[in-house]
PDB file of N, CA and C in Angstrom:
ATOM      1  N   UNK A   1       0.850  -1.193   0.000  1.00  0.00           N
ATOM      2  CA  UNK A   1       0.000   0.000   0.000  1.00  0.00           C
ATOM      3  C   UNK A   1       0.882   1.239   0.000  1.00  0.00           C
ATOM      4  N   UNK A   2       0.523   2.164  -1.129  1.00  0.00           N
ATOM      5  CA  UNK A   2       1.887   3.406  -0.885  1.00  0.00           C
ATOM      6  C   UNK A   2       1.118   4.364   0.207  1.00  0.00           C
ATOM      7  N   UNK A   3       0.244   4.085   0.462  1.00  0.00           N
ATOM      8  CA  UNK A   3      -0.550   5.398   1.478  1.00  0.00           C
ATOM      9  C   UNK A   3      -0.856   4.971   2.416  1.00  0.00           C
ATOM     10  N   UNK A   4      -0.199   3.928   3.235  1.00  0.00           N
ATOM     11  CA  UNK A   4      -0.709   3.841   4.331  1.00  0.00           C
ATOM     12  C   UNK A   4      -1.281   4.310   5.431  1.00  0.00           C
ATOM     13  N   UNK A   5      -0.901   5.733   5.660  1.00  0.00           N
ATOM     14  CA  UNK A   5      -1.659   6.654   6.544  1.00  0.00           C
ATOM     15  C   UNK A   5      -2.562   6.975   6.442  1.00  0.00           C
ATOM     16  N   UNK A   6      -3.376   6.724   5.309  1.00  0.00           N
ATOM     17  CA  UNK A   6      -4.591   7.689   4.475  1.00  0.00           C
ATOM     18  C   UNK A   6      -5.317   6.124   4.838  1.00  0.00           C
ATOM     19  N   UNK A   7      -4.974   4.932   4.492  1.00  0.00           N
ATOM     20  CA  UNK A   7      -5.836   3.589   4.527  1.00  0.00           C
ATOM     21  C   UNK A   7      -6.147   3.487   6.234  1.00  0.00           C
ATOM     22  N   UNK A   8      -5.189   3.619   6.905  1.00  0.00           N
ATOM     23  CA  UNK A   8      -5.281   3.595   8.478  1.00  0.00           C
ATOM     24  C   UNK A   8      -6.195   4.424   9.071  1.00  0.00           C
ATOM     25  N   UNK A   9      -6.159   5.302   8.403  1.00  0.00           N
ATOM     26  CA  UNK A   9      -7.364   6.681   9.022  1.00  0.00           C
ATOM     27  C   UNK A   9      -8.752   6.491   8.519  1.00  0.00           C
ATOM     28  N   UNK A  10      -8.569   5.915   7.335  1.00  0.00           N
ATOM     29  CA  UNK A  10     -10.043   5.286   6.564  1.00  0.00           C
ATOM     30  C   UNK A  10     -10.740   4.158   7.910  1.00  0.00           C
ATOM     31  N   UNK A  11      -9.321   3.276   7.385  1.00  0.00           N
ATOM     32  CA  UNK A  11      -9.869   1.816   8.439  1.00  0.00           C
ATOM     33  C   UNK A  11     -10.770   2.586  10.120  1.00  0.00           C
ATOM     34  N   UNK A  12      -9.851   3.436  10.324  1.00  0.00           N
ATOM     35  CA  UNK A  12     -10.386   3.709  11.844  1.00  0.00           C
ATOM     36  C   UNK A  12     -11.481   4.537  11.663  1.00  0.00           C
ATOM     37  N   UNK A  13     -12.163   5.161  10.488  1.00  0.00           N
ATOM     38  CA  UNK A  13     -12.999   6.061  10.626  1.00  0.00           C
ATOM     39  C   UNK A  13     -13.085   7.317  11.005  1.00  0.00           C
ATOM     40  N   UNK A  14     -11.640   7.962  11.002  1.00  0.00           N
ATOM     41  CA  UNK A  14     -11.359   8.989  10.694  1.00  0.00           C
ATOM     42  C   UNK A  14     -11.652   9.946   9.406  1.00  0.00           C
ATOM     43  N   UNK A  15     -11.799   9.285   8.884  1.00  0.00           N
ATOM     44  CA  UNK A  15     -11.806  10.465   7.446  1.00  0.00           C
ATOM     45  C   UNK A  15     -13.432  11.000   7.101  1.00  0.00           C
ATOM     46  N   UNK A  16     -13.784  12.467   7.082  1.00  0.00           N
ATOM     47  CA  UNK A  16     -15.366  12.743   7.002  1.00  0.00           C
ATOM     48  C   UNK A  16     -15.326  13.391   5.541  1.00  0.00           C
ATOM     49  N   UNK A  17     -15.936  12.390   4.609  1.00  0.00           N
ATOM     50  CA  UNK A  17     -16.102  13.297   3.779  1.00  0.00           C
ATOM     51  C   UNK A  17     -15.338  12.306   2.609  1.00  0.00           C
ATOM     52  N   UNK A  18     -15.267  12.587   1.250  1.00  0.00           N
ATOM     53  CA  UNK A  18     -14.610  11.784   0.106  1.00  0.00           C
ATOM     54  C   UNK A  18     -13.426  12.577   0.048  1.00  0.00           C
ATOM     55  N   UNK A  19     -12.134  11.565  -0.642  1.00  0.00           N
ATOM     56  CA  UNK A  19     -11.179  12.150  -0.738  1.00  0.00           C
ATOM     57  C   UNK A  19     -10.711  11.530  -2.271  1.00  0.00           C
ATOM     58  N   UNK A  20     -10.285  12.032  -2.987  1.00  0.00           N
ATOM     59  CA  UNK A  20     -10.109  12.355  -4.453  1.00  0.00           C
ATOM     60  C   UNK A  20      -8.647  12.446  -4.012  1.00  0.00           C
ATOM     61  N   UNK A  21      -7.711  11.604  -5.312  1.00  0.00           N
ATOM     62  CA  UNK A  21      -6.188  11.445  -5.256  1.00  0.00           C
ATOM     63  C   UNK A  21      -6.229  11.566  -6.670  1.00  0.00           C
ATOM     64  N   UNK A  22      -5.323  12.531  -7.143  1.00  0.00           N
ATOM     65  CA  UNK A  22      -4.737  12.375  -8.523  1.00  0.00           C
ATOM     66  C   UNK A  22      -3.107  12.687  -8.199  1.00  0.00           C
ATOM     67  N   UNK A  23      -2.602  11.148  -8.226  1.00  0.00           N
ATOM     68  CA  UNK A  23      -1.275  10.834  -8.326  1.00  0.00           C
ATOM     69  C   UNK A  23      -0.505  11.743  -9.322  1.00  0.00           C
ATOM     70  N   UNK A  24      -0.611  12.145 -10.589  1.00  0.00           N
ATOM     71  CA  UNK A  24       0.272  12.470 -11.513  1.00  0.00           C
ATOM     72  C   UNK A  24      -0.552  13.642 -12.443  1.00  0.00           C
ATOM     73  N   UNK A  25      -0.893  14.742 -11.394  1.00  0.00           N
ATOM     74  CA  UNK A  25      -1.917  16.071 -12.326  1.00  0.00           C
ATOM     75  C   UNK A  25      -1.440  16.208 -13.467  1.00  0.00           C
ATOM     76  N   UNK A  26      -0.483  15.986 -13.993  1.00  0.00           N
ATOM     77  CA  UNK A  26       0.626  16.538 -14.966  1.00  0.00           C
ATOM     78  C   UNK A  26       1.284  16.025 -15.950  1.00  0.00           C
ATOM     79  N   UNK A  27       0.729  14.788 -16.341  1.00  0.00           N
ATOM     80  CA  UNK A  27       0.904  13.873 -17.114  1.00  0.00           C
ATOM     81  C   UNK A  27       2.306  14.245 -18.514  1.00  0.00           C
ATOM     82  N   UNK A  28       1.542  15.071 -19.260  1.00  0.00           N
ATOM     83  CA  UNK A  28       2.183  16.138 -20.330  1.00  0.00           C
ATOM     84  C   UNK A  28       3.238  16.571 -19.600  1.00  0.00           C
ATOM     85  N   UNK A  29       3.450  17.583 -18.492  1.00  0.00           N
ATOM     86  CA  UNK A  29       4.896  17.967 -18.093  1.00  0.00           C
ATOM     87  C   UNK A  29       5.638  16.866 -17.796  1.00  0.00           C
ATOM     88  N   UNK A  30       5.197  16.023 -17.103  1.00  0.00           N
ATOM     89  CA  UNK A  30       5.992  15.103 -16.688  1.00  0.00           C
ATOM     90  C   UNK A  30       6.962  14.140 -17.828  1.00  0.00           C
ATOM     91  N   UNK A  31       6.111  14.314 -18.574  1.00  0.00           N
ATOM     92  CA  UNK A  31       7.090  13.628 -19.833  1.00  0.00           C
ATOM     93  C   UNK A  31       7.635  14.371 -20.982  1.00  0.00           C
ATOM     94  N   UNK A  32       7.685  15.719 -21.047  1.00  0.00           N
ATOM     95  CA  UNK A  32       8.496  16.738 -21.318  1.00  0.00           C
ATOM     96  C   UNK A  32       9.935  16.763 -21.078  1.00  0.00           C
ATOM     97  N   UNK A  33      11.092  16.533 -21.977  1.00  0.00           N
ATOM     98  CA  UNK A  33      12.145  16.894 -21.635  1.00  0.00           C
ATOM     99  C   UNK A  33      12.948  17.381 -22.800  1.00  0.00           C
ATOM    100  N   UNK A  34      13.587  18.078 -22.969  1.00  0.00           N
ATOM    101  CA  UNK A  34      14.782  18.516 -23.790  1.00  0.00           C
ATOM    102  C   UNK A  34      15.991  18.886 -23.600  1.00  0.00           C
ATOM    103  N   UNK A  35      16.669  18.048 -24.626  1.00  0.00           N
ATOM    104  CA  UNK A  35      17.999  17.850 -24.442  1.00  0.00           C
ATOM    105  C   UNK A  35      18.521  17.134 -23.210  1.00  0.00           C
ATOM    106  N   UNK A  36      17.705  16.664 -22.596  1.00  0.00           N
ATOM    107  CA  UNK A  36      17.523  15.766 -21.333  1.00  0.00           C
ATOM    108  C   UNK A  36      17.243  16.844 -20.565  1.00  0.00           C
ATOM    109  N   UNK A  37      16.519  17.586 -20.376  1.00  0.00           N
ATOM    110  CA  UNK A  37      16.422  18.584 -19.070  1.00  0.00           C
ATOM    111  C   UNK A  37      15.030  18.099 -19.089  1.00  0.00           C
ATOM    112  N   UNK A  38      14.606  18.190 -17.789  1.00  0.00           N
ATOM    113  CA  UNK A  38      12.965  17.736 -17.249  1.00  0.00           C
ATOM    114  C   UNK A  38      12.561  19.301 -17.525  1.00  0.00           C
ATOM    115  N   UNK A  39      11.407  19.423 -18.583  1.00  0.00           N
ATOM    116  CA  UNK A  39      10.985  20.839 -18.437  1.00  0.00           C
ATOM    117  C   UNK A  39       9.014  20.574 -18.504  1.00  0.00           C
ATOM    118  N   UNK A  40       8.876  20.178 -17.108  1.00  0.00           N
ATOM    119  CA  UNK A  40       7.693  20.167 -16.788  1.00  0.00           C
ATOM    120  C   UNK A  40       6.578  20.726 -16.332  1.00  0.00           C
ATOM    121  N   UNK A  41       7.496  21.964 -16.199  1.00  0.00           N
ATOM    122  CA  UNK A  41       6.260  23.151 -15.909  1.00  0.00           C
ATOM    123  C   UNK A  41       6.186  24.115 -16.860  1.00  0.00           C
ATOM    124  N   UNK A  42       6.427  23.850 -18.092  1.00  0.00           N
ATOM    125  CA  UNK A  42       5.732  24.819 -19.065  1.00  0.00           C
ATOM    126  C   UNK A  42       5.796  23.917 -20.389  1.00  0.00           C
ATOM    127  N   UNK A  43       4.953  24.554 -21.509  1.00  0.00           N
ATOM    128  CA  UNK A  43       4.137  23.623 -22.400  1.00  0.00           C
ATOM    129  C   UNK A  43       5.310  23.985 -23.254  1.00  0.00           C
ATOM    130  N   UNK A  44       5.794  23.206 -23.605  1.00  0.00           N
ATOM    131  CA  UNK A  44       7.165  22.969 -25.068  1.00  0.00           C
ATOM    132  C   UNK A  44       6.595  23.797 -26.038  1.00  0.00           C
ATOM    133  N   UNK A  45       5.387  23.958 -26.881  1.00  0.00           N
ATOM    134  CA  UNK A  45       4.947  24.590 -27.990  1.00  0.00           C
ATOM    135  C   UNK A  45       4.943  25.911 -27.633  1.00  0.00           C
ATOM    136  N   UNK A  46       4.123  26.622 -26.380  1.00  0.00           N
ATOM    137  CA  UNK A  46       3.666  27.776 -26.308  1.00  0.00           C
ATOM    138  C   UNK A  46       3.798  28.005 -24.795  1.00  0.00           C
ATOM    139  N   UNK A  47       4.995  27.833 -24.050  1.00  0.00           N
ATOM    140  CA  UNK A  47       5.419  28.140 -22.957  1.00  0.00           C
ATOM    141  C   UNK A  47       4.511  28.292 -21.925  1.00  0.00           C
ATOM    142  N   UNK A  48       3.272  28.197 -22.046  1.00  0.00           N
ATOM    143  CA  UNK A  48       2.523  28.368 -21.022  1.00  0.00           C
ATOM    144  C   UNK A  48       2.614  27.323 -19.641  1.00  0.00           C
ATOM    145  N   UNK A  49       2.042  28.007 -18.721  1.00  0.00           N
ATOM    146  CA  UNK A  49       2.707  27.183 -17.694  1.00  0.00           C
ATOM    147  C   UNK A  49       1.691  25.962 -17.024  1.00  0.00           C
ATOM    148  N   UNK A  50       1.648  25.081 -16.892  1.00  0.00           N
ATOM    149  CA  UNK A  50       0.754  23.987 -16.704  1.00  0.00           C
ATOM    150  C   UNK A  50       0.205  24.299 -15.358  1.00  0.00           C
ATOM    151  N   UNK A  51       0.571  25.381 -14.671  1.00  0.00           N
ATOM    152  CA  UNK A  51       0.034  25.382 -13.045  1.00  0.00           C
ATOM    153  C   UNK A  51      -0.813  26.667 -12.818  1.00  0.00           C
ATOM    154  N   UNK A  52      -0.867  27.430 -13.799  1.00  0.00           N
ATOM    155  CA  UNK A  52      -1.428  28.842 -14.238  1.00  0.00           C
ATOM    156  C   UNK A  52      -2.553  28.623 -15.370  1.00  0.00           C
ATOM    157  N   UNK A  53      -3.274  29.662 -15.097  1.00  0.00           N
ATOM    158  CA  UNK A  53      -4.220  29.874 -16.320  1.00  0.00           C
ATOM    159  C   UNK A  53      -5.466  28.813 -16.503  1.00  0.00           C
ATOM    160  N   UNK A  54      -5.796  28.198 -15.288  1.00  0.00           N
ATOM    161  CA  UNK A  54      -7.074  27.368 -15.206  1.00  0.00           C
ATOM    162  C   UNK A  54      -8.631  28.359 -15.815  1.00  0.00           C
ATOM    163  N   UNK A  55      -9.499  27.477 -16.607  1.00  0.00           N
ATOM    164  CA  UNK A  55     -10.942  28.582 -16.294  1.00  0.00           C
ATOM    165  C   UNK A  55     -11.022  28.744 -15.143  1.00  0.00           C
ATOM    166  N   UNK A  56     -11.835  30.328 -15.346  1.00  0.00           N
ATOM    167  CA  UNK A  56     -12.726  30.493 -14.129  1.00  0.00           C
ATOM    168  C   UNK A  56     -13.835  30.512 -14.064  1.00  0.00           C
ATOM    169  N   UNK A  57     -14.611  29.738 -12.958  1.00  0.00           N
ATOM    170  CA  UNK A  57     -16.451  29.511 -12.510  1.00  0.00           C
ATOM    171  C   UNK A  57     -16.805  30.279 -11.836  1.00  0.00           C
ATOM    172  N   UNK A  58     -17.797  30.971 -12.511  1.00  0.00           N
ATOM    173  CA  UNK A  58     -18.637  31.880 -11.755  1.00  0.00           C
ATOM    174  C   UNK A  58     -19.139  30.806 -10.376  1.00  0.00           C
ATOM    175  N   UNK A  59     -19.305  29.454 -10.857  1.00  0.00           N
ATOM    176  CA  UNK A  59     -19.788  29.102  -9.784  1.00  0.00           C
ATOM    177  C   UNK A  59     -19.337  27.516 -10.169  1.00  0.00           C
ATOM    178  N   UNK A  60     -19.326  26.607  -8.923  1.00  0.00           N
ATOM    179  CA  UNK A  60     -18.653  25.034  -8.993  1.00  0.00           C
ATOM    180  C   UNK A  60     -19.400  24.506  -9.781  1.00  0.00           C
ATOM    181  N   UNK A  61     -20.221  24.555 -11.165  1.00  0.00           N
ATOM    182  CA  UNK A  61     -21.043  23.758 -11.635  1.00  0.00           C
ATOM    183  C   UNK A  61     -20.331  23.445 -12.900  1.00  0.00           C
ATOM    184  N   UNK A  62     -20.471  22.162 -13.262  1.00  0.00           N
ATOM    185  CA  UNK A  62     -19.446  21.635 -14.384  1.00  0.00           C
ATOM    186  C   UNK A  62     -20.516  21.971 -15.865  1.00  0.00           C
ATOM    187  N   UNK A  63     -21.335  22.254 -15.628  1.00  0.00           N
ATOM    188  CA  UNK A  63     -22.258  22.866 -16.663  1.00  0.00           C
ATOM    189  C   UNK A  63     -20.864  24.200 -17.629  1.00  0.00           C
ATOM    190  N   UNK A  64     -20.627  24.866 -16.583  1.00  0.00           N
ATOM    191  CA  UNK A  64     -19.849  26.212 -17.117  1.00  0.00           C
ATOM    192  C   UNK A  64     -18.623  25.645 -17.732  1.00  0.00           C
ATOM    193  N   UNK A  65     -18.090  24.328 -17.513  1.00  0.00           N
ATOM    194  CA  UNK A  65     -16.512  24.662 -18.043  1.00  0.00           C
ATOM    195  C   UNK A  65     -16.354  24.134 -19.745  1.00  0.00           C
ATOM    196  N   UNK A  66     -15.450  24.215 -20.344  1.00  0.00           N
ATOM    197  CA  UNK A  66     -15.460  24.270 -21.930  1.00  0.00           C
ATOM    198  C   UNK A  66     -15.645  23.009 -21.798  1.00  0.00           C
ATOM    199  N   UNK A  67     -15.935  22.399 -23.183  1.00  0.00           N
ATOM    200  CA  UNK A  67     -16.099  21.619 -23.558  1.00  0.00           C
ATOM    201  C   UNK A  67     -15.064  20.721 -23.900  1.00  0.00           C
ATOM    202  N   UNK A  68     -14.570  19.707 -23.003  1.00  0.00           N
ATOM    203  CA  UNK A  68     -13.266  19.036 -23.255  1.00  0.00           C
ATOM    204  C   UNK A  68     -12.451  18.238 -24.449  1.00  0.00           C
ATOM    205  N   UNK A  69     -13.837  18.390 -25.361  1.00  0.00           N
ATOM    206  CA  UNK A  69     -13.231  17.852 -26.815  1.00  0.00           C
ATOM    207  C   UNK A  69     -12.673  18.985 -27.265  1.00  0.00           C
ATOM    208  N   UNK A  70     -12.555  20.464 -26.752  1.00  0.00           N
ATOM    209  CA  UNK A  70     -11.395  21.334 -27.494  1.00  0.00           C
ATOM    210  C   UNK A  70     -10.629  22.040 -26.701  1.00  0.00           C
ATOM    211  N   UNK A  71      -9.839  22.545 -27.701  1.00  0.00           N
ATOM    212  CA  UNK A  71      -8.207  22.960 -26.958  1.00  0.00           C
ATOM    213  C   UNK A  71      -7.478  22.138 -27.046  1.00  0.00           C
ATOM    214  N   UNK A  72      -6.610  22.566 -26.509  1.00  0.00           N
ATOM    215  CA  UNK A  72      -5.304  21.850 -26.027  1.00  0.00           C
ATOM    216  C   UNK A  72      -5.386  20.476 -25.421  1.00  0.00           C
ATOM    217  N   UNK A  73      -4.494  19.786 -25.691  1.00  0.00           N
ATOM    218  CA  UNK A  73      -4.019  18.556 -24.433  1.00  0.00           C
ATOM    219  C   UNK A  73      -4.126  19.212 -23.490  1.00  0.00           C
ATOM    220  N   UNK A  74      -3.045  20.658 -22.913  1.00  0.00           N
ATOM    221  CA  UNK A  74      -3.006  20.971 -21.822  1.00  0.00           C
ATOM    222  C   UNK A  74      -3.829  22.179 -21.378  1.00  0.00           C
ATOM    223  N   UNK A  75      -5.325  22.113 -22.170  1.00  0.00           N
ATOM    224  CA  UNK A  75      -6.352  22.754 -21.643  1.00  0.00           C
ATOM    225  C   UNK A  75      -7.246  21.707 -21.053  1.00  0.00           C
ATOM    226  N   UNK A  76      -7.238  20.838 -22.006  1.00  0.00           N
ATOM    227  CA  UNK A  76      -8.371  19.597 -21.737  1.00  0.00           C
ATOM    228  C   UNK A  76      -7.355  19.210 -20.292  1.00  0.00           C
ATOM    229  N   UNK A  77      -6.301  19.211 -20.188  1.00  0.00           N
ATOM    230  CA  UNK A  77      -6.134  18.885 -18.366  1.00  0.00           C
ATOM    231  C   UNK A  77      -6.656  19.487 -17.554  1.00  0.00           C
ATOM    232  N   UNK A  78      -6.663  21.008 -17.813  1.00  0.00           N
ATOM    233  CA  UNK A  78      -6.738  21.818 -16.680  1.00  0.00           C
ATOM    234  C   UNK A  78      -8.225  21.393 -16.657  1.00  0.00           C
ATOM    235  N   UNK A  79      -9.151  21.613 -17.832  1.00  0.00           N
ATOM    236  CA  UNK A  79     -10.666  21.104 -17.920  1.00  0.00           C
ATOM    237  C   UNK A  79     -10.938  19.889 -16.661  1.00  0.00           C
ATOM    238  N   UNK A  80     -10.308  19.101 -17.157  1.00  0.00           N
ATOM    239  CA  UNK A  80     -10.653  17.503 -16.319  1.00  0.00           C
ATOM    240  C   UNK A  80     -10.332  17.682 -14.886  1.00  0.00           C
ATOM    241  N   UNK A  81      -9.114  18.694 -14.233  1.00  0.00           N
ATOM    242  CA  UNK A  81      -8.579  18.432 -13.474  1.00  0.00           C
ATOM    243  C   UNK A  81      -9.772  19.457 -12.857  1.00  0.00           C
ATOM    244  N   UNK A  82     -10.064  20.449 -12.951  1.00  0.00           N
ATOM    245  CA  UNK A  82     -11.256  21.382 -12.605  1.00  0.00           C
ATOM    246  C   UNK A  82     -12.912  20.159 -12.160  1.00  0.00           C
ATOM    247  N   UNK A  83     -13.130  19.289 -13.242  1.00  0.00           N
ATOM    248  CA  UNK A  83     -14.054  18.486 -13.211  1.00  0.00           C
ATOM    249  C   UNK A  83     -13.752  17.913 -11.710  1.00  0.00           C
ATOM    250  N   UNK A  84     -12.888  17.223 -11.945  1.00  0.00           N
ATOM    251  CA  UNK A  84     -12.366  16.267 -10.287  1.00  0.00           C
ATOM    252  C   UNK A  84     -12.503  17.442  -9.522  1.00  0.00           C
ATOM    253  N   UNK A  85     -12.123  18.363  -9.315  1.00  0.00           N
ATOM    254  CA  UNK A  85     -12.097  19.371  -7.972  1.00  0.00           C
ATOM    255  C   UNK A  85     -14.105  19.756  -7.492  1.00  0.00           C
ATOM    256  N   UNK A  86     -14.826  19.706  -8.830  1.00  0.00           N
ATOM    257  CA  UNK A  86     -15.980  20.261  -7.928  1.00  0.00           C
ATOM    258  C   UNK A  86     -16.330  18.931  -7.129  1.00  0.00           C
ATOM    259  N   UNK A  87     -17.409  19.768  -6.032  1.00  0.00           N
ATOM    260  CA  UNK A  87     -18.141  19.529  -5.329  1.00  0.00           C
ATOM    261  C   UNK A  87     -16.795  19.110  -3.509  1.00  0.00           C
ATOM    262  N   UNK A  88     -15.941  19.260  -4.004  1.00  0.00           N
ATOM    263  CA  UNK A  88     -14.678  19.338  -2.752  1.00  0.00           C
ATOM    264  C   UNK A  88     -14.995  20.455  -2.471  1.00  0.00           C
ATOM    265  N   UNK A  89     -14.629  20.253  -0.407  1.00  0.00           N
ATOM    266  CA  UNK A  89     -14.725  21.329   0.281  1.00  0.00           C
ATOM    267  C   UNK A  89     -13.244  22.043   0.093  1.00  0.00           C
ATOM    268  N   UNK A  90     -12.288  21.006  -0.116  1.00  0.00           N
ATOM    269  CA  UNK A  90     -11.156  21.417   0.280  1.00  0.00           C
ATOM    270  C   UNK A  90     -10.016  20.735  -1.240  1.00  0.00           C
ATOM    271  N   UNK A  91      -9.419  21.925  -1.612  1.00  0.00           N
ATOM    272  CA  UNK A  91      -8.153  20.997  -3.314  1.00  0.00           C
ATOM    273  C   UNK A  91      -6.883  21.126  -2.618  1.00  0.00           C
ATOM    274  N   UNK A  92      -6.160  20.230  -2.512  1.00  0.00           N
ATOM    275  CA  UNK A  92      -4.746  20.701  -2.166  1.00  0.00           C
ATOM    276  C   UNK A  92      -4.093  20.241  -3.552  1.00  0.00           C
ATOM    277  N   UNK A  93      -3.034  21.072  -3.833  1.00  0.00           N
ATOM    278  CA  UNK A  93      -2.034  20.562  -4.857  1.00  0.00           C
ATOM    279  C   UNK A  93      -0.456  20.647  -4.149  1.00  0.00           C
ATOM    280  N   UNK A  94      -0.278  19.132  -4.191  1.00  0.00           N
ATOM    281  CA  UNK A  94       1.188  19.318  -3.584  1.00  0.00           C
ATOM    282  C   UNK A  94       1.633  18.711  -4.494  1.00  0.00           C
ATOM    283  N   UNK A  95       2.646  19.845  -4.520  1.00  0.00           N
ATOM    284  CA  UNK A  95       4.349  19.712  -6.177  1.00  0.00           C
ATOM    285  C   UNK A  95       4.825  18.560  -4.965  1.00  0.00           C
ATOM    286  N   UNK A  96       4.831  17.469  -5.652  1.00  0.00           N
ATOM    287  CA  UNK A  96       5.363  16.120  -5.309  1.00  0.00           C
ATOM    288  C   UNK A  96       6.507  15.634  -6.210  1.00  0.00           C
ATOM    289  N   UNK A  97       7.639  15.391  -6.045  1.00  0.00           N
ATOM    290  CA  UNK A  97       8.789  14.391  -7.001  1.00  0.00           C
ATOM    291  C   UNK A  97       9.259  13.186  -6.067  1.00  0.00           C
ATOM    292  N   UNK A  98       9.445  12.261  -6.747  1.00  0.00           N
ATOM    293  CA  UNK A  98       9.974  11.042  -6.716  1.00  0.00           C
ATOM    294  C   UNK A  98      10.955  11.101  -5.813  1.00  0.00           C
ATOM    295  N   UNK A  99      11.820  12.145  -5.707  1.00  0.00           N
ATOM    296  CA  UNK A  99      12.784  12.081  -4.869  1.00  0.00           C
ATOM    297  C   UNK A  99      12.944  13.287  -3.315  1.00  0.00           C
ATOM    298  N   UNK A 100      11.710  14.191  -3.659  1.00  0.00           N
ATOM    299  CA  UNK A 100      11.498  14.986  -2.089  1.00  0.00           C
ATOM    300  C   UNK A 100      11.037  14.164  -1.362  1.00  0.00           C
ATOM    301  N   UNK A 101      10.877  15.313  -0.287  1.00  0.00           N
ATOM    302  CA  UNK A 101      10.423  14.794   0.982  1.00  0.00           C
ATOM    303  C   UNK A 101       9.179  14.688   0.788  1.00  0.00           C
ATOM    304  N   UNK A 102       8.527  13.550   1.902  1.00  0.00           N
ATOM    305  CA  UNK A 102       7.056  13.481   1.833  1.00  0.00           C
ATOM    306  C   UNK A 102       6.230  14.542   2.355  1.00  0.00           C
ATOM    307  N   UNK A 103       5.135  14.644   1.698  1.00  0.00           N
ATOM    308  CA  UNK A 103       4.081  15.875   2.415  1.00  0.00           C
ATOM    309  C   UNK A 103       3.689  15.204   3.534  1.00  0.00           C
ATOM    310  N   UNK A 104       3.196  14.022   3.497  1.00  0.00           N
ATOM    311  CA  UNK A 104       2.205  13.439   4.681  1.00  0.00           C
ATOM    312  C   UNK A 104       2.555  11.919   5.117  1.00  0.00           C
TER     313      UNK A 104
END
């Protein structure tokens, strides 16, 4: 189990409420590199930055956000990744690598 703390707190009935995990928000940066450099926080074509520039909702209803058959790969993320966030009280995004320290 890689989360054991999160399964332990389940098991005991600690946790109020659903909790939503997206292991790898970033799919596209993450496999970005040139010339061997990891360049995962901005889009190779048009520099934009994968952690910036989400729509904005007048209100949490997935009615409002574009339509995910257009744009970009790395619009249709931010799209999907927006989808997963409604109806959460609470989004954390933790910049996670393979080789930092753990958040939790």
């Amino acid at each position: 189990d890689r989360m054991p703390m999160l399964a332990r707190a389940e098991a005991e009935g600690r946790i109020r409420g659903d909790i939503t995990i997206v292991p790898w928000a970033n799919p596209i940066g993450r496999a970005q590199y040139h010339f061997g450099e990891h360049q995962g926080r901005f889009h190779l074509g048009t520099r934009n930055n994968f952690n910036r520039g989400f729509p904005l909702l007048a209100a949490p209803d997935a009615s409002l956000l574009p339509d995910t058959r257009l744009g970009t790969p790395d619009q249709r993320l931010k799209i999907r990744l927006l989808q997963l966030s409604l109806g959460h009280n609470i989004v954390l995004d933790l910049h996670c690598d393979d080789e930092g320290l753990p958040y939790l």
